[in-house]
N, C-alpha and C. Protein backbone atom coordinates (compact mmCIF):
# COMPACT_ATOMS: atom_id res chain seq x y z
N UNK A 1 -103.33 -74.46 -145.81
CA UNK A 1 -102.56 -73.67 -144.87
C UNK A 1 -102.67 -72.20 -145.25
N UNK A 2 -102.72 -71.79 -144.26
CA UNK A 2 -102.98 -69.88 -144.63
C UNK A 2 -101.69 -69.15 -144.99
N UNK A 3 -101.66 -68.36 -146.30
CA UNK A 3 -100.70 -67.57 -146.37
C UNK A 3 -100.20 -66.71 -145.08
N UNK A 4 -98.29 -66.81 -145.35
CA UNK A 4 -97.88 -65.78 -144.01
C UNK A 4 -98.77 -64.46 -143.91
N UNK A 5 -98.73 -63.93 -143.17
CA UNK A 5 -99.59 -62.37 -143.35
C UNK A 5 -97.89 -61.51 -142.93
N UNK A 6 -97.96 -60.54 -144.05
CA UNK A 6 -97.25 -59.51 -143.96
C UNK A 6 -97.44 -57.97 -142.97
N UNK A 7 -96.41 -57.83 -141.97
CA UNK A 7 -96.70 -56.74 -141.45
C UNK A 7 -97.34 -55.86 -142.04
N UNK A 8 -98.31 -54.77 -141.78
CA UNK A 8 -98.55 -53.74 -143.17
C UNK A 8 -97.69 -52.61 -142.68
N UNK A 9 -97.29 -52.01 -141.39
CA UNK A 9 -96.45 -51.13 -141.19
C UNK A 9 -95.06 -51.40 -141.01
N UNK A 10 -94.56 -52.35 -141.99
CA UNK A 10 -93.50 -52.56 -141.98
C UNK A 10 -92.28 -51.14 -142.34
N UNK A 11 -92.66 -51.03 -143.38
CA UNK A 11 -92.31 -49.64 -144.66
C UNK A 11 -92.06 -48.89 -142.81
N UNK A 12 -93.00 -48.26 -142.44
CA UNK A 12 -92.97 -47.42 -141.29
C UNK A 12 -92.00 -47.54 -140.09
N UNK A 13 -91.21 -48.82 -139.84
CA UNK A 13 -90.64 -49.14 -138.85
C UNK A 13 -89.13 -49.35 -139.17
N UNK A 14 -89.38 -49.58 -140.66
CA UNK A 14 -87.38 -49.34 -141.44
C UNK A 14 -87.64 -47.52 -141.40
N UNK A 15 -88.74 -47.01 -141.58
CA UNK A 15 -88.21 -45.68 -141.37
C UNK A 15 -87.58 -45.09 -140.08
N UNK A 16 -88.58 -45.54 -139.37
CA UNK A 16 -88.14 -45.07 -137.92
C UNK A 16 -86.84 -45.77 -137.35
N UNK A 17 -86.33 -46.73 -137.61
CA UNK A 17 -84.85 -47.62 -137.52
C UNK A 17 -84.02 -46.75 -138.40
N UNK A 18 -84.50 -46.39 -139.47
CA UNK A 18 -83.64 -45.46 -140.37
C UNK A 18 -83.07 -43.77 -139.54
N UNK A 19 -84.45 -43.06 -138.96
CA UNK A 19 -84.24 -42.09 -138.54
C UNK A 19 -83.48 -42.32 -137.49
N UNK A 20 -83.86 -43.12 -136.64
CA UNK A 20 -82.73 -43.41 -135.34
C UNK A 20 -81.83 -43.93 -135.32
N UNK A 21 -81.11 -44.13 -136.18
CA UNK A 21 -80.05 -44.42 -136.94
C UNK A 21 -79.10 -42.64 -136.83
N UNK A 22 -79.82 -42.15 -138.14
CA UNK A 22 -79.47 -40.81 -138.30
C UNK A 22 -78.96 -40.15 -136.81
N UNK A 23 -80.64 -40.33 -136.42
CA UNK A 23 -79.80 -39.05 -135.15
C UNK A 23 -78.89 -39.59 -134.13
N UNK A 24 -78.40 -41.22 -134.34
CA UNK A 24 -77.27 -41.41 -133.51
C UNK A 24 -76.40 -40.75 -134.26
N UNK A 25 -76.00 -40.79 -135.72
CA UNK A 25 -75.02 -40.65 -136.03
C UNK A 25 -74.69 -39.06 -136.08
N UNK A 26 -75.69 -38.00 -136.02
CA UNK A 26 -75.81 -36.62 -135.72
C UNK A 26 -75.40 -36.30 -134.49
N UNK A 27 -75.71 -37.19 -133.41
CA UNK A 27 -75.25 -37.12 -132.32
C UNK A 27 -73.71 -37.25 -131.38
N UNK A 28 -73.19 -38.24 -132.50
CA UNK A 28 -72.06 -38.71 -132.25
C UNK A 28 -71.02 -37.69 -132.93
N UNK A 29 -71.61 -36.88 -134.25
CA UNK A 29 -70.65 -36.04 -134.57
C UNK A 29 -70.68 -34.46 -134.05
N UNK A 30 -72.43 -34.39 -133.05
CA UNK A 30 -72.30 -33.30 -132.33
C UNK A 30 -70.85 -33.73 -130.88
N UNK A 31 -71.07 -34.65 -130.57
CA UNK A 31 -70.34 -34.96 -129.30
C UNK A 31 -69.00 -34.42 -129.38
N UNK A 32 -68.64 -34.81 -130.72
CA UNK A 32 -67.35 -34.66 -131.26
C UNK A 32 -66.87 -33.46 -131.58
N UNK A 33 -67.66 -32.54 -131.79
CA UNK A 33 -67.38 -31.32 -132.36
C UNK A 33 -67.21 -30.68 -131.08
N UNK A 34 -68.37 -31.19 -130.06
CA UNK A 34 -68.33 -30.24 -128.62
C UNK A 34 -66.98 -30.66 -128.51
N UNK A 35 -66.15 -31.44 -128.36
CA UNK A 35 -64.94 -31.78 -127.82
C UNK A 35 -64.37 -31.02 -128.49
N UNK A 36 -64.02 -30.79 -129.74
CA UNK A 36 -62.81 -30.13 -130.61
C UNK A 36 -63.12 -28.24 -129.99
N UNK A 37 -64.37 -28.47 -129.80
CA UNK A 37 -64.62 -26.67 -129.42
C UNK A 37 -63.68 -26.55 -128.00
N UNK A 38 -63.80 -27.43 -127.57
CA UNK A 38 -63.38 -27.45 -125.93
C UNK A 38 -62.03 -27.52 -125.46
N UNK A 39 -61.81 -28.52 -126.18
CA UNK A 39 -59.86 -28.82 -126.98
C UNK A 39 -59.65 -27.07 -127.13
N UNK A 40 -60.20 -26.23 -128.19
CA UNK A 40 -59.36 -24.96 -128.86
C UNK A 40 -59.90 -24.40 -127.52
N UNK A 41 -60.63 -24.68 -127.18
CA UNK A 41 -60.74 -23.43 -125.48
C UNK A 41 -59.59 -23.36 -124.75
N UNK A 42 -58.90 -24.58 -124.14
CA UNK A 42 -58.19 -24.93 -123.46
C UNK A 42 -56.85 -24.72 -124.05
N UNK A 43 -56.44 -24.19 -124.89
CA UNK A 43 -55.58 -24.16 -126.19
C UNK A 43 -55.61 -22.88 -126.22
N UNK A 44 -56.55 -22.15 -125.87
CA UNK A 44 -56.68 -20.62 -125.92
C UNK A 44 -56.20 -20.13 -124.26
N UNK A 45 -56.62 -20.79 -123.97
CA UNK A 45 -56.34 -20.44 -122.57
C UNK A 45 -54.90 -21.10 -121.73
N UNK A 46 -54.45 -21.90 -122.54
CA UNK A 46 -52.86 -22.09 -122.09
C UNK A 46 -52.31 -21.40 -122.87
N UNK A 47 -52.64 -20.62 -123.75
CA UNK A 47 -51.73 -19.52 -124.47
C UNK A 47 -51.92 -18.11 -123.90
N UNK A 48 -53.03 -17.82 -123.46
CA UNK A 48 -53.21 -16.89 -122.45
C UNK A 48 -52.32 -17.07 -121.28
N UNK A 49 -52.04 -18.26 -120.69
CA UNK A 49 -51.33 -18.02 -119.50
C UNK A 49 -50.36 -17.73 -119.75
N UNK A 50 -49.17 -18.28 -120.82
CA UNK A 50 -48.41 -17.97 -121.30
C UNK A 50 -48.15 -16.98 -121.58
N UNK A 51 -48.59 -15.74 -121.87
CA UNK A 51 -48.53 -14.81 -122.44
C UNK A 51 -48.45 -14.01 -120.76
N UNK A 52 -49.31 -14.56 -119.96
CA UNK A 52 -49.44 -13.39 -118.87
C UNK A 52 -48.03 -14.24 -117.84
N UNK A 53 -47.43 -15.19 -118.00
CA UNK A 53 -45.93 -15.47 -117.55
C UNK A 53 -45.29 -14.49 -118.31
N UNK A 54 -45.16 -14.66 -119.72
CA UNK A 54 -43.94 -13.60 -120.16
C UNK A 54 -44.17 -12.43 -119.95
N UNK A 55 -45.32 -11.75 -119.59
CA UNK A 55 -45.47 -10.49 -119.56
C UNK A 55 -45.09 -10.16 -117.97
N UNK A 56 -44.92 -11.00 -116.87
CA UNK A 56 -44.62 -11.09 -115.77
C UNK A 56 -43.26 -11.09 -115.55
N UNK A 57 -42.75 -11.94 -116.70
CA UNK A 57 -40.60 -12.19 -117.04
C UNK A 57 -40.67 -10.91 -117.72
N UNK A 58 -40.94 -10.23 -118.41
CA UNK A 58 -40.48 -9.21 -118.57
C UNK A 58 -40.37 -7.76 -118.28
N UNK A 59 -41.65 -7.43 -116.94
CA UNK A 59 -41.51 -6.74 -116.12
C UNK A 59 -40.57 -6.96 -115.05
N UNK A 60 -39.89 -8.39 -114.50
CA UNK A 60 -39.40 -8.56 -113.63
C UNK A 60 -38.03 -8.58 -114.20
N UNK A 61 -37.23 -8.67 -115.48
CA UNK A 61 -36.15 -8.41 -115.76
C UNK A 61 -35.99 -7.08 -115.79
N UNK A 62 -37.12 -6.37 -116.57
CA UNK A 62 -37.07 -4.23 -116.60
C UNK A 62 -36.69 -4.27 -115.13
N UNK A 63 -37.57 -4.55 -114.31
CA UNK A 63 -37.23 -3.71 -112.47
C UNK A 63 -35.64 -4.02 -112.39
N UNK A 64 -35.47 -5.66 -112.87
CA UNK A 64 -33.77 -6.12 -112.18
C UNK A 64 -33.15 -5.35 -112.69
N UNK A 65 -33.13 -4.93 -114.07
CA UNK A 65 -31.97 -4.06 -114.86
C UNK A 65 -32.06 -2.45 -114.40
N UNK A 66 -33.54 -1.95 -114.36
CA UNK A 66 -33.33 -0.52 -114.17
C UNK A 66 -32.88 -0.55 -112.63
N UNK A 67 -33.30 -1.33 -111.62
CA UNK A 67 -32.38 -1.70 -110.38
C UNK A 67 -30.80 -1.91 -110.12
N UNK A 68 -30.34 -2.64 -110.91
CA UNK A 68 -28.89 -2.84 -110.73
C UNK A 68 -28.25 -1.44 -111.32
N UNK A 69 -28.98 -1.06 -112.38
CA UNK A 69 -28.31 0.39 -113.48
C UNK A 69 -27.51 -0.15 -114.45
N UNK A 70 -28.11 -1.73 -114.98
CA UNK A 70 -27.45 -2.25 -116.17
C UNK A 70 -28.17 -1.42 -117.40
N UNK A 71 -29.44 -0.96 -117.18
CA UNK A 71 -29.92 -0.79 -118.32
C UNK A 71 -29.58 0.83 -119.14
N UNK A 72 -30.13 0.55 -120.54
CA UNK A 72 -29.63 1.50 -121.19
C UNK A 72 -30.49 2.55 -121.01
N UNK A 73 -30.32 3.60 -121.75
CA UNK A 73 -31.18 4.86 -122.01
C UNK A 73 -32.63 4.30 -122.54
N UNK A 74 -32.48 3.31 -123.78
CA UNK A 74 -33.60 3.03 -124.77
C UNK A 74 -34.07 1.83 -124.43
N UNK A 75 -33.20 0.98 -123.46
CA UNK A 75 -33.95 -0.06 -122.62
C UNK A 75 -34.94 -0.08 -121.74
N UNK A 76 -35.69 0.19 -121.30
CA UNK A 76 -37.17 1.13 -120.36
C UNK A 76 -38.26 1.40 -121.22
N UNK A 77 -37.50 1.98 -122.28
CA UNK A 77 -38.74 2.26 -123.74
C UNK A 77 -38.98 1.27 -124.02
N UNK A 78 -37.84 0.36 -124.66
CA UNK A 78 -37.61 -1.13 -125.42
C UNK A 78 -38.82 -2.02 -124.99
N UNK A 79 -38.66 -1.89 -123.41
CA UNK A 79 -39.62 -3.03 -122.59
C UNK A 79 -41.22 -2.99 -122.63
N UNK A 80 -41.31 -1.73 -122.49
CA UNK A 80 -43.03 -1.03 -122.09
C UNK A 80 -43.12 -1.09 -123.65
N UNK A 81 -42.63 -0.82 -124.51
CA UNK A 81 -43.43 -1.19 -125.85
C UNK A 81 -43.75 -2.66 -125.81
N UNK A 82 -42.47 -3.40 -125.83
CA UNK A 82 -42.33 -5.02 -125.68
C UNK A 82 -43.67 -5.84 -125.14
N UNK A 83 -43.85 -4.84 -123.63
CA UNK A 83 -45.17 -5.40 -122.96
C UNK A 83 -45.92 -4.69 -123.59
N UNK A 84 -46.09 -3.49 -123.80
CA UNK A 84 -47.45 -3.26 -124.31
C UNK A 84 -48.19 -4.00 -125.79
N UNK A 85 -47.25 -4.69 -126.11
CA UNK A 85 -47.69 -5.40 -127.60
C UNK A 85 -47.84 -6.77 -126.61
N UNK A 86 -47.70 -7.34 -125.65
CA UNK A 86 -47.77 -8.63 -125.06
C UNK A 86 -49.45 -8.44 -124.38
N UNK A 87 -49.44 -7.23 -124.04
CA UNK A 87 -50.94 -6.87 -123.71
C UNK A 87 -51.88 -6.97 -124.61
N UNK A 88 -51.79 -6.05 -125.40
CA UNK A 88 -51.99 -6.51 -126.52
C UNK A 88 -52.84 -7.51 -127.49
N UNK A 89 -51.69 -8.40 -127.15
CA UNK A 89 -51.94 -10.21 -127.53
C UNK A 89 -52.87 -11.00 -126.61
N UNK A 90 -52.64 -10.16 -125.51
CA UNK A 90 -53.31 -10.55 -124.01
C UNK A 90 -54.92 -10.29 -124.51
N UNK A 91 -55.53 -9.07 -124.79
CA UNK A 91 -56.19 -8.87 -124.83
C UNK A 91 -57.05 -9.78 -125.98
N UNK A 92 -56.09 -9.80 -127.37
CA UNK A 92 -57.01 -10.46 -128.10
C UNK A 92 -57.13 -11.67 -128.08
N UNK A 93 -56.47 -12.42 -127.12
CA UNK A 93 -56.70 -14.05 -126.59
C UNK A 93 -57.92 -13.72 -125.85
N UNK A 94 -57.92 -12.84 -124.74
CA UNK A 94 -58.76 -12.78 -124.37
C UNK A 94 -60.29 -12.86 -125.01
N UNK A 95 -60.34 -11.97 -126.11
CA UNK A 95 -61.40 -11.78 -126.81
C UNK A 95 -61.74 -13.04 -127.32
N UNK A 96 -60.77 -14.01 -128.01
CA UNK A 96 -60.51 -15.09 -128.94
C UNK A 96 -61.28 -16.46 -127.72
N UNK A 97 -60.84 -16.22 -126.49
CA UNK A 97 -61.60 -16.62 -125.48
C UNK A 97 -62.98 -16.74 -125.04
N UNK A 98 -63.21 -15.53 -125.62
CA UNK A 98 -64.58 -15.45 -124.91
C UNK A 98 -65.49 -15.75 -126.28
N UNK A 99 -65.06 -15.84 -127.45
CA UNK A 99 -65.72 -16.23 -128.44
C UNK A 99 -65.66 -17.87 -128.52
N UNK A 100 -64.93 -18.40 -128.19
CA UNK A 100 -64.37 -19.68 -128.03
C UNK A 100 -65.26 -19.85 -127.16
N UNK A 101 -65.80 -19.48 -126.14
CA UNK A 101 -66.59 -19.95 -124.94
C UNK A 101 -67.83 -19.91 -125.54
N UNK A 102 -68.56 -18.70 -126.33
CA UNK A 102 -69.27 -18.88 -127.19
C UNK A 102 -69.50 -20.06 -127.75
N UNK A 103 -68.77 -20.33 -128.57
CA UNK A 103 -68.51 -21.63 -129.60
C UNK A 103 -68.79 -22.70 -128.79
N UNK A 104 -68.64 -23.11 -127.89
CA UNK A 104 -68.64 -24.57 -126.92
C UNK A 104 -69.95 -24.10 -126.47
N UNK A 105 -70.75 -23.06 -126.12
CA UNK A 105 -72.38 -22.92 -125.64
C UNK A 105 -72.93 -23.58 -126.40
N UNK A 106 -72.89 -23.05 -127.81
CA UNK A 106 -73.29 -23.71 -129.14
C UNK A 106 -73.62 -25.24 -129.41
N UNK A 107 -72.14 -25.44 -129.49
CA UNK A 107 -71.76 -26.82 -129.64
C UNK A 107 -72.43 -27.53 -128.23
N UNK A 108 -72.87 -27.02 -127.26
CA UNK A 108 -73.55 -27.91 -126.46
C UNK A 108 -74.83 -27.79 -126.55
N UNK A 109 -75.71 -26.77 -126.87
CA UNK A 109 -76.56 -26.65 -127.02
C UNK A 109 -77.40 -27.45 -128.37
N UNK A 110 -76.29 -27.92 -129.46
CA UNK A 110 -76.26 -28.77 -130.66
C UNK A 110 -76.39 -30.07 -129.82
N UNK A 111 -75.36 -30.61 -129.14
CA UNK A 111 -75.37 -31.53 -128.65
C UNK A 111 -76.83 -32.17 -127.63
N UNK A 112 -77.37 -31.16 -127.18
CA UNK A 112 -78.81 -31.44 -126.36
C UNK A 112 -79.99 -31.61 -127.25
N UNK A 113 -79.55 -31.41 -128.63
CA UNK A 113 -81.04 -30.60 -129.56
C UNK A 113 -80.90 -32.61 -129.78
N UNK A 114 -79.33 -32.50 -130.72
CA UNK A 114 -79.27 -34.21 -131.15
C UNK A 114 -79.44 -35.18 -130.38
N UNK A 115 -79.40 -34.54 -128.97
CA UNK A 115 -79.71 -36.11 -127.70
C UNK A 115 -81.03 -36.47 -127.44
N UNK A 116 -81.97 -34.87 -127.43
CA UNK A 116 -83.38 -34.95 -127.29
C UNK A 116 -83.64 -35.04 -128.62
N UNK A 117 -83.54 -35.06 -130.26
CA UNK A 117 -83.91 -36.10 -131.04
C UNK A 117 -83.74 -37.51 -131.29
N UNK A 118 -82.80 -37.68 -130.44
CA UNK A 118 -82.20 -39.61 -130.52
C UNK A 118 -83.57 -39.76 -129.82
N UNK A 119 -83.34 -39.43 -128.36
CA UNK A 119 -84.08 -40.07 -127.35
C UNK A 119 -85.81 -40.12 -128.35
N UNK A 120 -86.44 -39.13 -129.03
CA UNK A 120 -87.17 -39.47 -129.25
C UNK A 120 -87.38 -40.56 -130.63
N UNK A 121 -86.88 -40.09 -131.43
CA UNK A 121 -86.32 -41.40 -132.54
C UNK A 121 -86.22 -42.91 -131.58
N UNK A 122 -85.49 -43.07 -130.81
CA UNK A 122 -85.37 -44.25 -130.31
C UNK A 122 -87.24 -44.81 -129.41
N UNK A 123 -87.73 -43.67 -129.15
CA UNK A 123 -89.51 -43.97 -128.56
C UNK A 123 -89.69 -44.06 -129.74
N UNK A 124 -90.10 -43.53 -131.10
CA UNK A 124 -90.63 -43.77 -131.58
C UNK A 124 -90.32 -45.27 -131.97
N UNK A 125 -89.48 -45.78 -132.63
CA UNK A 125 -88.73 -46.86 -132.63
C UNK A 125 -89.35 -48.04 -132.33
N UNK A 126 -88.94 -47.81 -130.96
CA UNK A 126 -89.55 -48.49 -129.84
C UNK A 126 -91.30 -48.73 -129.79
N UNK A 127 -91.85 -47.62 -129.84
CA UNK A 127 -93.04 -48.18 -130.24
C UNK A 127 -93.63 -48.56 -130.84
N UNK A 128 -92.97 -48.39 -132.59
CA UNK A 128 -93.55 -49.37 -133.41
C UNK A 128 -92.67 -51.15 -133.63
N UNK A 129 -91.74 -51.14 -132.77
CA UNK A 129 -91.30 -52.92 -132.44
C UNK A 129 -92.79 -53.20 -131.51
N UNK A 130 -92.77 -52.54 -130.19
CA UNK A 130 -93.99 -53.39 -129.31
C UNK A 130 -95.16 -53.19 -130.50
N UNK A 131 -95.53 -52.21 -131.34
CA UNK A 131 -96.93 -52.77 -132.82
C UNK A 131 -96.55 -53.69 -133.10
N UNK A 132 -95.36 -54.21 -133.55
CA UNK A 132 -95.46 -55.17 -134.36
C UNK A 132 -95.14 -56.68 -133.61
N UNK A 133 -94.78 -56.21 -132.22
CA UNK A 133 -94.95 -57.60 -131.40
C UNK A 133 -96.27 -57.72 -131.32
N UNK A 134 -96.93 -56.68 -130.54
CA UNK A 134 -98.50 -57.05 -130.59
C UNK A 134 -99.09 -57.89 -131.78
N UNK A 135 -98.91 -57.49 -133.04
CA UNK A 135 -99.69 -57.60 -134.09
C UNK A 135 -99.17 -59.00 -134.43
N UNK A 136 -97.60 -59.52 -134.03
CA UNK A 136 -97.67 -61.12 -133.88
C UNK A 136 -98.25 -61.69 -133.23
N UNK A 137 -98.41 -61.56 -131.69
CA UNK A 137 -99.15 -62.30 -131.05
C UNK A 137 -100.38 -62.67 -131.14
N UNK A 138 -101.08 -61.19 -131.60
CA UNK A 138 -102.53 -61.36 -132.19
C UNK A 138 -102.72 -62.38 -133.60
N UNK A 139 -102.22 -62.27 -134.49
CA UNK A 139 -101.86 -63.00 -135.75
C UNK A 139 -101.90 -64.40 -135.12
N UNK A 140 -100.42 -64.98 -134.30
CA UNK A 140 -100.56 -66.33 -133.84
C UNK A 140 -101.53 -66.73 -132.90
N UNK A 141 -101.82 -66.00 -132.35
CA UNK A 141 -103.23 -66.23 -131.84
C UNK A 141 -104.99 -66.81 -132.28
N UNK A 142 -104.61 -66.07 -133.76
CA UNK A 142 -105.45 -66.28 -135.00
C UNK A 142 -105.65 -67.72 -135.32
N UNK A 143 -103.99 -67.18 -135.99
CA UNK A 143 -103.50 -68.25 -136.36
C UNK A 143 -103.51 -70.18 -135.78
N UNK A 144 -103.40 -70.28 -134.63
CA UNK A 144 -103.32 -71.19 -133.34
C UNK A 144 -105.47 -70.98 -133.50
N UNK A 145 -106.25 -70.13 -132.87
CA UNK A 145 -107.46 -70.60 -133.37
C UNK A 145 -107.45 -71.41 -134.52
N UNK A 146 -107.54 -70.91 -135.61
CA UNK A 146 -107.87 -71.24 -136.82
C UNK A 146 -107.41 -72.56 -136.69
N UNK A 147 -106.25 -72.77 -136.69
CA UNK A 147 -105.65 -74.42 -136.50
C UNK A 147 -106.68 -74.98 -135.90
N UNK A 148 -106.87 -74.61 -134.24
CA UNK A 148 -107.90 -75.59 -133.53
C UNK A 148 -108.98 -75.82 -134.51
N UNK A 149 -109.49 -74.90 -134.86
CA UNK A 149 -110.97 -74.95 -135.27
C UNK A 149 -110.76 -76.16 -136.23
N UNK A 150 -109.52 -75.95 -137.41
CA UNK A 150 -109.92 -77.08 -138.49
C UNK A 150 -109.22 -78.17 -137.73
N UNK A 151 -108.45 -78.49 -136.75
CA UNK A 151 -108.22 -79.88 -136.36
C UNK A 151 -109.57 -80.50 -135.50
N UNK A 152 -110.50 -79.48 -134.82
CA UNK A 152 -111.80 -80.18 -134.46
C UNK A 152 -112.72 -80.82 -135.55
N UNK A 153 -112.50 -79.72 -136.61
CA UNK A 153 -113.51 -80.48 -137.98
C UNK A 153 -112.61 -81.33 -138.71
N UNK A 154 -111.25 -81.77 -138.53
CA UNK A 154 -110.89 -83.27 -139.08
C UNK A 154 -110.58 -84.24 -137.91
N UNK A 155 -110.95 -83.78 -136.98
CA UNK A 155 -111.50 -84.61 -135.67
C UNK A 155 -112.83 -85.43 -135.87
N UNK A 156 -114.13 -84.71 -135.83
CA UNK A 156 -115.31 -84.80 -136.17
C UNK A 156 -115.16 -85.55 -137.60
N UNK A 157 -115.05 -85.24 -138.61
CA UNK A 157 -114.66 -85.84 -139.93
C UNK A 157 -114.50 -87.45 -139.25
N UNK A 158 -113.88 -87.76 -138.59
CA UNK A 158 -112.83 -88.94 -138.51
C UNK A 158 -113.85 -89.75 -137.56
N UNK A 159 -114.12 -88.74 -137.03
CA UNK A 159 -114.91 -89.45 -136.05
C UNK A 159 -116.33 -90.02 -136.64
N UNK A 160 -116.48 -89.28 -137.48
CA UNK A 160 -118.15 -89.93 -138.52
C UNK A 160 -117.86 -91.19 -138.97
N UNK A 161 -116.55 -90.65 -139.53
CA UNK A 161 -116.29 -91.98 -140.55
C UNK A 161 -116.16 -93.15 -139.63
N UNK A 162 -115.65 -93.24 -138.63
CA UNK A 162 -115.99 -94.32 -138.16
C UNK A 162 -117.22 -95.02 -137.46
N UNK A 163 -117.28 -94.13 -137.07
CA UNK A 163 -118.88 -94.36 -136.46
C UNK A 163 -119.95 -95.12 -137.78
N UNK A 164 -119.52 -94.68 -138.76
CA UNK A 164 -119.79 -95.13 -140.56
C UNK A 164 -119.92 -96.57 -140.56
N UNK A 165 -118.45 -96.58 -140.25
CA UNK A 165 -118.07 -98.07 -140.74
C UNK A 165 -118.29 -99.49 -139.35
């Protein structure tokens, strides 16, 4: 009986199972990161709104008070500083925003680099399973000859011998 025959590019196909491995798992922690970038966007930007409500409540209490004539001498000052530091804050959300928007380009652009290395990790992959299907079929194919051949010559064999006797 013929020894099994060993793939020879075996070594080659735990690599490539190995690498596509990797870049799922690169992939899955790009996905993740795009989310957390996207999370602090949205986090930036409900604090922005916030900021442009209070800065809206507190122009609209200045008008009520300097309107009614509740307010003081140093109340008018009090406020426009008040808002102008709410602006301020406004502004550097803003900024904090647009860097944040930055950050999620990134993080998606990470995310496309790791999807178009899966996808190819997974071809490569893929093409060395159909090598090594091929290279069975061919093998049992061999293999299945070779059989025929020696069951015709202990066919023939058998058949002498009787013809012998």
């Amino acid at each position: 009986m013929a020894k099994k025959s060993k793939y020879r590019l075996q070594v080659l196909l735990v690599i490539k199972e190995r690498a596509k491995r990797a870049c799922e798992i690169a992939l899955a922690k790009a996905i993740k990161q795009l989310e957390e970038e996207k999370k602090k966007l949205e986090e930036l930007k409900l604090e922005k709104k916030k900021i442009e409500k209070r800065i809206a409540h507190e122009r609209k209490e200045m008008r009520g008070k300097v309107a009614s004539g509740d307010a003081k001498v140093k109340d008018p000052q009090i406020h426009v500083n008040f808002i102008r530091k709410l602006e301020e804050d406004l502004e550097e959300i803003e900024r904090k925003i647009e860097e944040q928007k930055n950050e999620v380009k990134r993080a998606e652009t990470h995310v496309q680099r790791c999807r178009s290395d899966y996808i190819l990790a997974a071809q490569e992959e893929n093409m060395m399973i159909k090598h090594k299907e091929l290279w069975e079929k061919k093998l049992k194919k061999q293999l299945d000859h070779e059989e025929n051949k020696m069951m015709n010559e202990i066919g023939n064999v058998i058949h002498l011998m009787r013809k012998r006797m």
